[in-house]
Protein backbone atom coordinates (compact mmCIF):
# COMPACT_ATOMS: atom_id res chain seq x y z
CA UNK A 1 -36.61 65.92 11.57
CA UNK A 2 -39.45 68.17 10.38
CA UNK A 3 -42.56 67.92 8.10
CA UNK A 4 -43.08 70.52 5.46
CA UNK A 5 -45.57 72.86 3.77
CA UNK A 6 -44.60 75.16 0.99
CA UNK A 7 -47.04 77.57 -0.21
CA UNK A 8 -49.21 80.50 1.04
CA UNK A 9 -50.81 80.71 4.27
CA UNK A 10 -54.27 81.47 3.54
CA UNK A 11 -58.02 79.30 4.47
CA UNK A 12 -57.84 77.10 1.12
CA UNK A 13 -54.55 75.82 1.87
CA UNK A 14 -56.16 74.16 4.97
CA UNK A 15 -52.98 75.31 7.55
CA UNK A 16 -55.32 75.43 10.40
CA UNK A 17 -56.42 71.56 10.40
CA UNK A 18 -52.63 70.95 9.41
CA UNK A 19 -51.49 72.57 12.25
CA UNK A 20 -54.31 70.69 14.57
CA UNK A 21 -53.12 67.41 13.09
CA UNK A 22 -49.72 68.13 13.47
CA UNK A 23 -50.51 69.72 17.46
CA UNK A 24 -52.05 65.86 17.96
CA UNK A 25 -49.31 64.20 16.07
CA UNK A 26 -46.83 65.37 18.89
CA UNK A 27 -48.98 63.96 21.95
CA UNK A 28 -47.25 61.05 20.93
CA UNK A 29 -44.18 62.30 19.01
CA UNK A 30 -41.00 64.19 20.51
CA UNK A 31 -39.04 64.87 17.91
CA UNK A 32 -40.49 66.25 15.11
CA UNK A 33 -40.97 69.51 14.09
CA UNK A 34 -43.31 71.81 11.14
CA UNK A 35 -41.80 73.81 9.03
CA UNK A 36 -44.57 76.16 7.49
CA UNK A 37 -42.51 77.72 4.09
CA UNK A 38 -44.78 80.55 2.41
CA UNK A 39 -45.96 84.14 2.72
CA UNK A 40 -49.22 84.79 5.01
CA UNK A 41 -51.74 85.60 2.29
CA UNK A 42 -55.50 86.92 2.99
CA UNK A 43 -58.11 85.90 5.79
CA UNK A 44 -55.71 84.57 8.13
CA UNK A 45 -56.93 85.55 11.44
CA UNK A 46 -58.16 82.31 12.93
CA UNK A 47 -54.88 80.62 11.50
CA UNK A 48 -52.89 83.26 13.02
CA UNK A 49 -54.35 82.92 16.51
CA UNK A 50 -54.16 78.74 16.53
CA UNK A 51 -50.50 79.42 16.02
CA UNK A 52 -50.31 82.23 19.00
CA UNK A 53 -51.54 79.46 21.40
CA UNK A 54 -50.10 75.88 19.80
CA UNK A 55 -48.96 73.94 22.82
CA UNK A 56 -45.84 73.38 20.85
CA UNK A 57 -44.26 76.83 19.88
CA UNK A 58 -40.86 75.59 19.55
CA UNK A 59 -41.93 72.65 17.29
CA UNK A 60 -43.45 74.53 14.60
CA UNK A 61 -41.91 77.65 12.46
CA UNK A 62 -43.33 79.59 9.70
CA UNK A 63 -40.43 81.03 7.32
CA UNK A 64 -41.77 83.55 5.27
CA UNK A 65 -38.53 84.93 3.36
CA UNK A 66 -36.95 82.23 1.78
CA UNK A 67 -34.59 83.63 -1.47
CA UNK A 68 -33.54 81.06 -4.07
CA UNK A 69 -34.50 77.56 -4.23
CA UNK A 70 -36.57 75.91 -1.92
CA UNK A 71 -35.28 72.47 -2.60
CA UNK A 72 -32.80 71.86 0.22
CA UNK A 73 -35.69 72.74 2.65
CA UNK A 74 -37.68 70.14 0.83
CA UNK A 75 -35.36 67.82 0.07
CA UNK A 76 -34.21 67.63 4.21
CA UNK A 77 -37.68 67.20 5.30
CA UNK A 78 -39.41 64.17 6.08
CA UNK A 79 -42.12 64.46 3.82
CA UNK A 80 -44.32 67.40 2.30
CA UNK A 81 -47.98 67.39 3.49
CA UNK A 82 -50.02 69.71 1.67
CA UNK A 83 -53.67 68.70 2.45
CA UNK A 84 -54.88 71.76 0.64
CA UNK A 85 -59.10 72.20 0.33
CA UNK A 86 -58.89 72.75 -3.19
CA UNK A 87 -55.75 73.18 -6.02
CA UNK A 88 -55.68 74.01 -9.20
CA UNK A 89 -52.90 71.94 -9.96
CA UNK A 90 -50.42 71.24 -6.97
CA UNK A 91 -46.64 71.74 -7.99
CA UNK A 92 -45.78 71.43 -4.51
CA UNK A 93 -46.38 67.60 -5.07
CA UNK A 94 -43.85 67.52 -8.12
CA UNK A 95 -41.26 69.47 -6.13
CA UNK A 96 -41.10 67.20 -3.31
CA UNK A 97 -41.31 64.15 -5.62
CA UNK A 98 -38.16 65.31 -7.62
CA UNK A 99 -36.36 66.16 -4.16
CA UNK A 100 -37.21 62.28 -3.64
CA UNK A 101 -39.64 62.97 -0.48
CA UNK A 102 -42.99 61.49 0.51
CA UNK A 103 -46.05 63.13 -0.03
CA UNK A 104 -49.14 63.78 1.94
CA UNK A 105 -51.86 65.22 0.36
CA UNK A 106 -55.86 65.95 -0.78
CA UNK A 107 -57.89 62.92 -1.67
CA UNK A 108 -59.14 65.66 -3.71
CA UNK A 109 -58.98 67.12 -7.15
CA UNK A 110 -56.23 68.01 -8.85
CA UNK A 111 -54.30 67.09 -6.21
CA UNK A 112 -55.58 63.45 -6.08
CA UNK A 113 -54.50 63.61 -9.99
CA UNK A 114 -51.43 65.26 -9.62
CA UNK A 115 -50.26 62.25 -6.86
CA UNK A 116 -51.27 59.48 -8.29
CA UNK A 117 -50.23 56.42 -6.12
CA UNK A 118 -47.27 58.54 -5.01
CA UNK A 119 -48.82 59.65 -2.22
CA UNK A 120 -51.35 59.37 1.17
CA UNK A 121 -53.93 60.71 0.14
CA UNK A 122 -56.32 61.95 3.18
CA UNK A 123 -59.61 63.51 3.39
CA UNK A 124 -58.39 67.01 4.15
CA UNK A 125 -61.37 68.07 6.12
CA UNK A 126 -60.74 65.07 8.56
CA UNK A 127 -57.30 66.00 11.49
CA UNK A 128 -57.87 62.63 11.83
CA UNK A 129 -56.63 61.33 8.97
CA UNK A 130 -54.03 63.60 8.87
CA UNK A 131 -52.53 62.70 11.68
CA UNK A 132 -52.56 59.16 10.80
CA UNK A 133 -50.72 59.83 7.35
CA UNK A 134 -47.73 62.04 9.24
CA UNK A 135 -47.84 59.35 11.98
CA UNK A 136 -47.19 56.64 9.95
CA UNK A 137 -44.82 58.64 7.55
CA UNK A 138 -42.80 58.94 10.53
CA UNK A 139 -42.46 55.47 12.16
CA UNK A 140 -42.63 53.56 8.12
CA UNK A 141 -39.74 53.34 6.14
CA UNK A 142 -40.57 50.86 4.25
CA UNK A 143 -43.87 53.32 3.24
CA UNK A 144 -41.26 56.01 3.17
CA UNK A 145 -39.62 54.62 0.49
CA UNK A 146 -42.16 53.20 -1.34
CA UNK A 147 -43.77 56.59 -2.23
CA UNK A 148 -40.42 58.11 -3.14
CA UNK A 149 -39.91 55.35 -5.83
CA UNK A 150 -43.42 56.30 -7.17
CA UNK A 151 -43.07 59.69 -6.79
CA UNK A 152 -40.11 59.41 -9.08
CA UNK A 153 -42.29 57.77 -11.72
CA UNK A 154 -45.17 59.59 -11.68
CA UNK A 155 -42.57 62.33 -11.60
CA UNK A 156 -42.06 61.21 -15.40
CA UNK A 157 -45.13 62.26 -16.94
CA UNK A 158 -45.46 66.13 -15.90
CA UNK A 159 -42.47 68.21 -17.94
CA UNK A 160 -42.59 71.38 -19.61
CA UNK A 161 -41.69 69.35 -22.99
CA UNK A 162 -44.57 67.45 -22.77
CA UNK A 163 -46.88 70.32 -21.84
CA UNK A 164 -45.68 72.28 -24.52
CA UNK A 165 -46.56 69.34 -26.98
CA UNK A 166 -49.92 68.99 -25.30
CA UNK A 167 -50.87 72.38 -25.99
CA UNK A 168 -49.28 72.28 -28.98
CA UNK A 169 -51.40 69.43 -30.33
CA UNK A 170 -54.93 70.89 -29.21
CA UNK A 171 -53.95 74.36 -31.31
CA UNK A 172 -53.54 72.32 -34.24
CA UNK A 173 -57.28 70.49 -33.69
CA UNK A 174 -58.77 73.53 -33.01
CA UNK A 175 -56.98 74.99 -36.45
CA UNK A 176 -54.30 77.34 -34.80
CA UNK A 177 -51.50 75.85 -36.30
């Protein structure tokens, strides 16, 4: 069983308190792994070197080539957690939520938005917390399953016909159409 990440590895996506969490997480935890899916972007040097000396090598991997669709890595893992600093939007969330998986993310943002009450939301600044959310991800499957039913609603209300009618709407108000 693994947790997942999917996006680039670079400060704002907040890998180094992930990996911290995730470090403390398996103190307790034997099984589980990290899968880290995304290129290594800029500034990575202090990420780079928390990796080089994790206790737990073999528990976490970092695939950086991945070619077609990402959803069977999502859709096997045991939830996404993607406690970014700050998003712009967060389609990470929507991917895992239509793969049906549970969601850990930012209290923050976009992010917060983007989840809804489909997901743990946790301060991402505190390892804490994050290692509370992927604790209890693990051990509740009653929690588990919960968020994957709302996932799957709030799911309904991002699609690219709806956006396109959104933006289609405010070009008429603003006399474009």
């Amino acid at each position: 069983p693994y947790f997942i990440y999917v996006g680039s590895i670079h400060p704002r996506k907040n890998i180094l308190r992930l990996v911290e969490a995730f470090e403390e997480f398996c103190q307790t935890d034997k099984v589980h792994h990290l899968v880290i899916l995304g290129r290594w972007a800029w500034n990575n040097d202090v990420v780079a070197a928390k990796l080089n000396r994790t206790k737990f090598p073999d528990r976490i991997k970092i695939l950086e080539e991945i070619e077609g669709d990402i959803s069977p890595y999502l859709a096997a893992a045991e939830a996404l957690v993607y406690v970014s600093l700050f998003e712009g939007f967060g389609l990470p969330l929507l991917e895992a939520m239509q793969c049906e998986v549970p969601v850990i993310t930012s209290n923050r943002g976009a992010l917060k938005e983007v989840a809804g009450d489909a997901a743990l939301l946790v301060n991402p600044e505190s390892v804490d917390e994050i290692t509370a959310a992927i604790s209890r991800i693990s051990i509740d499957e009653d929690l588990k399953d919960r968020l994957v039913s709302e996932g799957v609603q709030q799911l309904q209300g991002f699609s690219w016909d709806s956006a396109a009618e959104v933006t289609y709407e405010r070009l008429v108000q603003l006399g474009g159409g």
